[in-house]
Protein backbone atom coordinates (compact mmCIF):
# COMPACT_ATOMS: atom_id res chain seq x y z
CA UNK A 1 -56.57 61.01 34.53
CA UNK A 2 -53.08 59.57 34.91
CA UNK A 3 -54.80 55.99 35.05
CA UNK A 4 -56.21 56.44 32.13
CA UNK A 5 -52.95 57.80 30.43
CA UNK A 6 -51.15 54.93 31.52
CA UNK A 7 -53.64 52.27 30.14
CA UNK A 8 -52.79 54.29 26.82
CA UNK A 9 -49.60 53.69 26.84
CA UNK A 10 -49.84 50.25 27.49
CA UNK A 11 -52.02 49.57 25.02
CA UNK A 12 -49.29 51.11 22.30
CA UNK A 13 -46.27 49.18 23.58
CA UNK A 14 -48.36 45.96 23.80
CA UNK A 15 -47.62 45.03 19.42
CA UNK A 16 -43.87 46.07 19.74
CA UNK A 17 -43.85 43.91 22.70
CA UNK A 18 -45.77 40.76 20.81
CA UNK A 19 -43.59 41.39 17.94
CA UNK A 20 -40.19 41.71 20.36
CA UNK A 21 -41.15 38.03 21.60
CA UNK A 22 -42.20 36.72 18.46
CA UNK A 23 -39.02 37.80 16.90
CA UNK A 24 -37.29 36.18 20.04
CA UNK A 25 -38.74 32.93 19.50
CA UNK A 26 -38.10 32.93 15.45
CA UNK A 27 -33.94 33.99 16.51
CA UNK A 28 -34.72 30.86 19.17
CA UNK A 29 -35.15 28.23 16.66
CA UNK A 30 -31.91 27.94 14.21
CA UNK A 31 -29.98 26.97 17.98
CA UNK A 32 -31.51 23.84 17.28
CA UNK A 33 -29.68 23.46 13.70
CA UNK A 34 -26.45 25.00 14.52
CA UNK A 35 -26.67 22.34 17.71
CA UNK A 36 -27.25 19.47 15.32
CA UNK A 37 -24.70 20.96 12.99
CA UNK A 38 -21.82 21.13 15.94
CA UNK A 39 -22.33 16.65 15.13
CA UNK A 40 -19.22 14.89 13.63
CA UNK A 41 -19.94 15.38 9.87
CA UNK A 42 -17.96 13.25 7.51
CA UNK A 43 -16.73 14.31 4.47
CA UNK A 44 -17.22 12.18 0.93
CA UNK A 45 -13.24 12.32 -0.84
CA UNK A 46 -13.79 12.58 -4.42
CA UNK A 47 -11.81 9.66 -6.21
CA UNK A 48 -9.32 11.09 -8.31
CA UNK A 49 -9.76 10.76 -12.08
CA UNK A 50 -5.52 9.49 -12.23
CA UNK A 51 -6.53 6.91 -10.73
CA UNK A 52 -6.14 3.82 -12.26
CA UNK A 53 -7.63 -0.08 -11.78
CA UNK A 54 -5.13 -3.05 -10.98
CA UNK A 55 -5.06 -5.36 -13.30
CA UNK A 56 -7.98 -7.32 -14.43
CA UNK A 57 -7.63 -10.67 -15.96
CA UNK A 58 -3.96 -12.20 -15.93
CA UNK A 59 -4.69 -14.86 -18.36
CA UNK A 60 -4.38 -13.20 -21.27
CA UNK A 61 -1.20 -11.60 -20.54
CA UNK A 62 2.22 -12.94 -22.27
CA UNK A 63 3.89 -15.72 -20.00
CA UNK A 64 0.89 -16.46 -17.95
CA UNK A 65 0.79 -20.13 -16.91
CA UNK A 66 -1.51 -22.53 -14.45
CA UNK A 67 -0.56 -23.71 -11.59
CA UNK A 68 -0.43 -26.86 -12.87
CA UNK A 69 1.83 -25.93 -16.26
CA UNK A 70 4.42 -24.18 -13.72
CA UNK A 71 4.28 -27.73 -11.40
CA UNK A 72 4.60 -29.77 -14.65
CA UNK A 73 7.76 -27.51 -16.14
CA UNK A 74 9.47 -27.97 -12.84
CA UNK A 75 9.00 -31.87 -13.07
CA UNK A 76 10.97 -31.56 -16.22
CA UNK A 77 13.34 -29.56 -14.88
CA UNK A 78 14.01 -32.10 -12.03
CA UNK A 79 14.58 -34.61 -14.49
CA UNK A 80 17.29 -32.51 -16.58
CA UNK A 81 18.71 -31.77 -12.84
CA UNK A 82 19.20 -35.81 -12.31
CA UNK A 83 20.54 -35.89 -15.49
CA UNK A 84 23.29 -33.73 -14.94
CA UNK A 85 24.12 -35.52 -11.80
CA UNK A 86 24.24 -38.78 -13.31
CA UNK A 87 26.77 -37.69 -15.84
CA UNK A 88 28.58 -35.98 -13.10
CA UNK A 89 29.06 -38.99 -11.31
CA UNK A 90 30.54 -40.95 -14.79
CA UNK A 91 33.09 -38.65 -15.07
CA UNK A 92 36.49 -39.62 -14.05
CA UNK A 93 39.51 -37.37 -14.69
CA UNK A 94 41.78 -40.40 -14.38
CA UNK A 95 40.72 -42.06 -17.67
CA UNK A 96 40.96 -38.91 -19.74
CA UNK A 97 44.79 -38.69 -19.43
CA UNK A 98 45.04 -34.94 -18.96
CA UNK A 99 47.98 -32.79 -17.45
CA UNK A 100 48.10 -31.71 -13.53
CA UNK A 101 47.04 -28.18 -14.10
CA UNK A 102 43.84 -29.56 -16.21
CA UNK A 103 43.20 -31.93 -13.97
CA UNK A 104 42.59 -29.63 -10.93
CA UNK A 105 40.78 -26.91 -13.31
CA UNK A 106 38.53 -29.95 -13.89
CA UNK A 107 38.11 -31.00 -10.43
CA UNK A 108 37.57 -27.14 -9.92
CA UNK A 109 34.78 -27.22 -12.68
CA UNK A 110 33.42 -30.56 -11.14
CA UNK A 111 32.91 -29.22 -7.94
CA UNK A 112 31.13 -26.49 -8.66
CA UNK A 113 28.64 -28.25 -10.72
CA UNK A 114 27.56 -30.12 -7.98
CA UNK A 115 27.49 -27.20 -5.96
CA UNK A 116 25.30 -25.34 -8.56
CA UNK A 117 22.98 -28.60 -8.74
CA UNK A 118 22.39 -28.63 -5.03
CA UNK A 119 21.53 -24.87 -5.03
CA UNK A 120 19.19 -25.29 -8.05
CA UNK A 121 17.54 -28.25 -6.40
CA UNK A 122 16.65 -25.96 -3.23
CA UNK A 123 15.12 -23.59 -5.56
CA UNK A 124 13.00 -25.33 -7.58
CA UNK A 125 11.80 -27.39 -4.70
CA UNK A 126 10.91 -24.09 -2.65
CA UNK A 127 9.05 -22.42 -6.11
CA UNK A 128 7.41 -25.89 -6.15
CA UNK A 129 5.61 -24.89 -3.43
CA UNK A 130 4.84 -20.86 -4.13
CA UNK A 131 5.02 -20.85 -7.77
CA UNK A 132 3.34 -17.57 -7.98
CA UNK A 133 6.70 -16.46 -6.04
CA UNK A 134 8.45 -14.25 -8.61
CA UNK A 135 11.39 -14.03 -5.51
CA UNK A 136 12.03 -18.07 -5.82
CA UNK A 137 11.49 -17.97 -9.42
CA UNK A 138 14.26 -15.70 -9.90
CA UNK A 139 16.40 -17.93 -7.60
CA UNK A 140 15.60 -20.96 -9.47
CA UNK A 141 15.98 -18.90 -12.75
CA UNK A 142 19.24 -17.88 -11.19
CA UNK A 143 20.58 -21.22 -10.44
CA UNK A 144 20.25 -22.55 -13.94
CA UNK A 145 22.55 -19.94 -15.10
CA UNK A 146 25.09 -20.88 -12.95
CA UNK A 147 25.19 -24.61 -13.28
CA UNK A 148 24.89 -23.79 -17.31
CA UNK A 149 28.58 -22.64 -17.65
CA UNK A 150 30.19 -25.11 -15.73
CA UNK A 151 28.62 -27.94 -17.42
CA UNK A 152 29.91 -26.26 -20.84
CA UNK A 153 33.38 -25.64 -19.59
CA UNK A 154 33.42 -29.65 -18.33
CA UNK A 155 31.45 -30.84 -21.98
CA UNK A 156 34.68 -29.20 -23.92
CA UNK A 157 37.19 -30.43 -21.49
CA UNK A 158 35.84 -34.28 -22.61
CA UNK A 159 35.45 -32.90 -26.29
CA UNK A 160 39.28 -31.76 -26.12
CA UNK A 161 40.61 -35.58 -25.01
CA UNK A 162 38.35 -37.31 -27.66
CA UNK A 163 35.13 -39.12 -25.31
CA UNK A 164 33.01 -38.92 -27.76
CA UNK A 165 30.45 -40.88 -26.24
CA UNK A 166 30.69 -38.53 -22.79
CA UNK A 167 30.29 -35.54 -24.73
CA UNK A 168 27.08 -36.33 -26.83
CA UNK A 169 25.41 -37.06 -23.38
CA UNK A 170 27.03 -33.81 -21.62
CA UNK A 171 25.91 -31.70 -24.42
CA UNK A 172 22.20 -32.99 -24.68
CA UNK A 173 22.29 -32.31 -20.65
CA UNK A 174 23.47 -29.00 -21.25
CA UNK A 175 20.84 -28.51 -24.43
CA UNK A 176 18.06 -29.46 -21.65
CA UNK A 177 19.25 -27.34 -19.25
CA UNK A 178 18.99 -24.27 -21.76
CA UNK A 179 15.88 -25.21 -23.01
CA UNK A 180 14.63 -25.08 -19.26
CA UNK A 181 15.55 -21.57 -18.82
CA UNK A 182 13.94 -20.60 -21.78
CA UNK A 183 10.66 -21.78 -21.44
CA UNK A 184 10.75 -20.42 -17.60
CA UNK A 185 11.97 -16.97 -18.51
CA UNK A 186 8.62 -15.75 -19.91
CA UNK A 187 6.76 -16.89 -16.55
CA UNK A 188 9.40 -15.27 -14.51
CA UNK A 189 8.90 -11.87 -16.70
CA UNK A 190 4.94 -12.65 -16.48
CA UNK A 191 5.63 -12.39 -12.27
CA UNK A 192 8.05 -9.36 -12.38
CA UNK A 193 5.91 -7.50 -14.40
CA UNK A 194 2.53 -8.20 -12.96
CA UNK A 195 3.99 -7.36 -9.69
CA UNK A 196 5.81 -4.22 -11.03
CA UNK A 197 2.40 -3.37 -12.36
CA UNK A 198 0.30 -3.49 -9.36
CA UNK A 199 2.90 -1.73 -7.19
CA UNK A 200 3.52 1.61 -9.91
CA UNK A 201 -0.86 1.61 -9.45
CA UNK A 202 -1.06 1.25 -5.63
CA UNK A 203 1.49 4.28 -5.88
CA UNK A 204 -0.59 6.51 -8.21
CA UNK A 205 -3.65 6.24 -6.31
CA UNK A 206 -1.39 6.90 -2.97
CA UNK A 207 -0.32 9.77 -4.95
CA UNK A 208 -3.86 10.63 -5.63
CA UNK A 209 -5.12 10.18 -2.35
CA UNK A 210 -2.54 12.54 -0.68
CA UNK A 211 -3.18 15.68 -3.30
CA UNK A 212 -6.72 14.76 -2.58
CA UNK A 213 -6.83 15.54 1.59
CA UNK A 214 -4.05 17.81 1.29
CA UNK A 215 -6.03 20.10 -0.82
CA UNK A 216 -9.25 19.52 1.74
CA UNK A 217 -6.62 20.08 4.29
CA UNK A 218 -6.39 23.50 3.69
CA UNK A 219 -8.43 26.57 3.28
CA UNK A 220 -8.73 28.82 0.63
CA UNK A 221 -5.95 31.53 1.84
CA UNK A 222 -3.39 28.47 2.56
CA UNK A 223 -4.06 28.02 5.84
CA UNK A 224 -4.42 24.77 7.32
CA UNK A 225 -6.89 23.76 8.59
CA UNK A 226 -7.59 22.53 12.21
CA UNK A 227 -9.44 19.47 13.18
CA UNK A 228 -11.60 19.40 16.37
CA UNK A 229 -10.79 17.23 18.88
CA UNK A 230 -14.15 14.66 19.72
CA UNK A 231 -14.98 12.70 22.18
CA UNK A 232 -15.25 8.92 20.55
CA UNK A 233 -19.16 7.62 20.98
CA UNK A 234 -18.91 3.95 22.67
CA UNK A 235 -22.11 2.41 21.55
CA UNK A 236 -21.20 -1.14 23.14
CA UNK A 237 -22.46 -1.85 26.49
CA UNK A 238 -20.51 -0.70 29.79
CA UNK A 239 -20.02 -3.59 32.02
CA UNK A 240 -19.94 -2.38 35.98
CA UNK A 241 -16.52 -2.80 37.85
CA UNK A 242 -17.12 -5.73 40.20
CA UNK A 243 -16.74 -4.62 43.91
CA UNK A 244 -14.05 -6.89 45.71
CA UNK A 245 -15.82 -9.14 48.21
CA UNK A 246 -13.68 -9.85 51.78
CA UNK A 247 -14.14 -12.83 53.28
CA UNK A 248 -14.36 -11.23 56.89
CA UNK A 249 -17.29 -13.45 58.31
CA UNK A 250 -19.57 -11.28 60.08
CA UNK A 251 -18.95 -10.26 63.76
CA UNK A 252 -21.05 -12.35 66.06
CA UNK A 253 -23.09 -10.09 68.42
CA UNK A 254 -22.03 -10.50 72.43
């Protein structure tokens, strides 16, 4: 009698237990995911909508010149350069007959036209080279304004003692010199501003990129959030530490 109460029993446990395992095995199987979901994940940034492009085409933009225009201008400014020196080298204070104190603010004037020529010369010949430089175009920009006003100061010097002759030349030297500025001004403002340009977008999308992880950076209640340190996967091949050989020969048996 109590062998056959005890086979009853078991035989009314025996679907809780089927259903204890089966429900065992189901709870079992999402280790698998959550193991595959402990994997480094990476996250897609969304590109923020402020940001902007760099500029496209350069062509069509005000002051844009070839490489070749920019090579050819500074040709022509080489020649107005030996110009200027050659008329530099014609003038002699002696014949113009002027007083002590103008003669040394002359000389003064003199010098520093040469000096200005020799700085301009550097210039141009370095922006020969890089003439998408706006940093040497500026400098060469730079040092036709300074030999400008000493050439003027010397051209009405010769106007004031009557060389009439000396001054017509001076003042077509100067006239080329101006006229060099100006046509190198709008390729110098074409540089600055293309450059000025692509550094104000490179900032925005900085700018952009920062809000961007700083706000995935942090959960919803302001806290930050933590990364996880990983282990980095090497998928190259290990090469095996070579084992230092002696060259001990062998001990020869007695």
């Amino acid at each position: 009698m109590r062998t056959f109460a005890l086979f009853i029993a078991l035989a009314l446990l025996s679907p809780g237990v089927l259903r204890a395992q089966a429900s065992g095995q189901a709870a079992q199987k999402p280790a698998s995911t959550t193991a595959a979901g402990d994997q480094i994940q990476t996250e897609t940034i969304k590109v923020p909508e402020s940001m902007q492009a760099p500029p496209k085409s350069m062509a069509n933009q005000p002051g844009y010149m070839e490489p070749a225009q920019t090579h050819h201008l500074l040709i022509k400014l080489w020649q107005a350069e030996q110009r200027v020196k050659d008329l530099a080298n014609q003038i002699h204070p002696e014949q113009l007959k002027m007083s002590p104190g103008v003669t040394a603010s002359f000389n003064s004037d003199l010098d520093m036209l040469r000096r200005s020529l020799d700085s301009l010369e550097k210039s141009r010949a370095m922006f020969d080279t890089r003439v998408d430089s706006e940093y040497l175009g500026f400098e060469t920009y730079a040092g036709i304004s300074e030999v400008l006003p000493s050439l003027k100061r010397l051209t009405e010097t010769v106007s004031r003692y009557n060389n009439l002759s000396l001054e017509g030349e001076l003042n077509q030297a100067w006239n080329d010199m101006l006229t060099m500025q100006q046509s190198l001004k709008p390729y110098l403002t074409f540089l600055l501003h293309n450059h000025d340009q692509i550094f104000a977008t490179m900032e925005m999308n900085l700018a952009g990129c920062q809000n961007e992880l700083g706000y995935k950076d942090y959960n919803s209640n302001g806290a930050p959030k933590y990364m996880r340190n990983v282990l980095p996967n090497f998928n190259g091949r290990r090469v095996p530490k070579k084992t230092e050989t002696t060259n001990t020969a062998p001990k020869s048996k007695p």
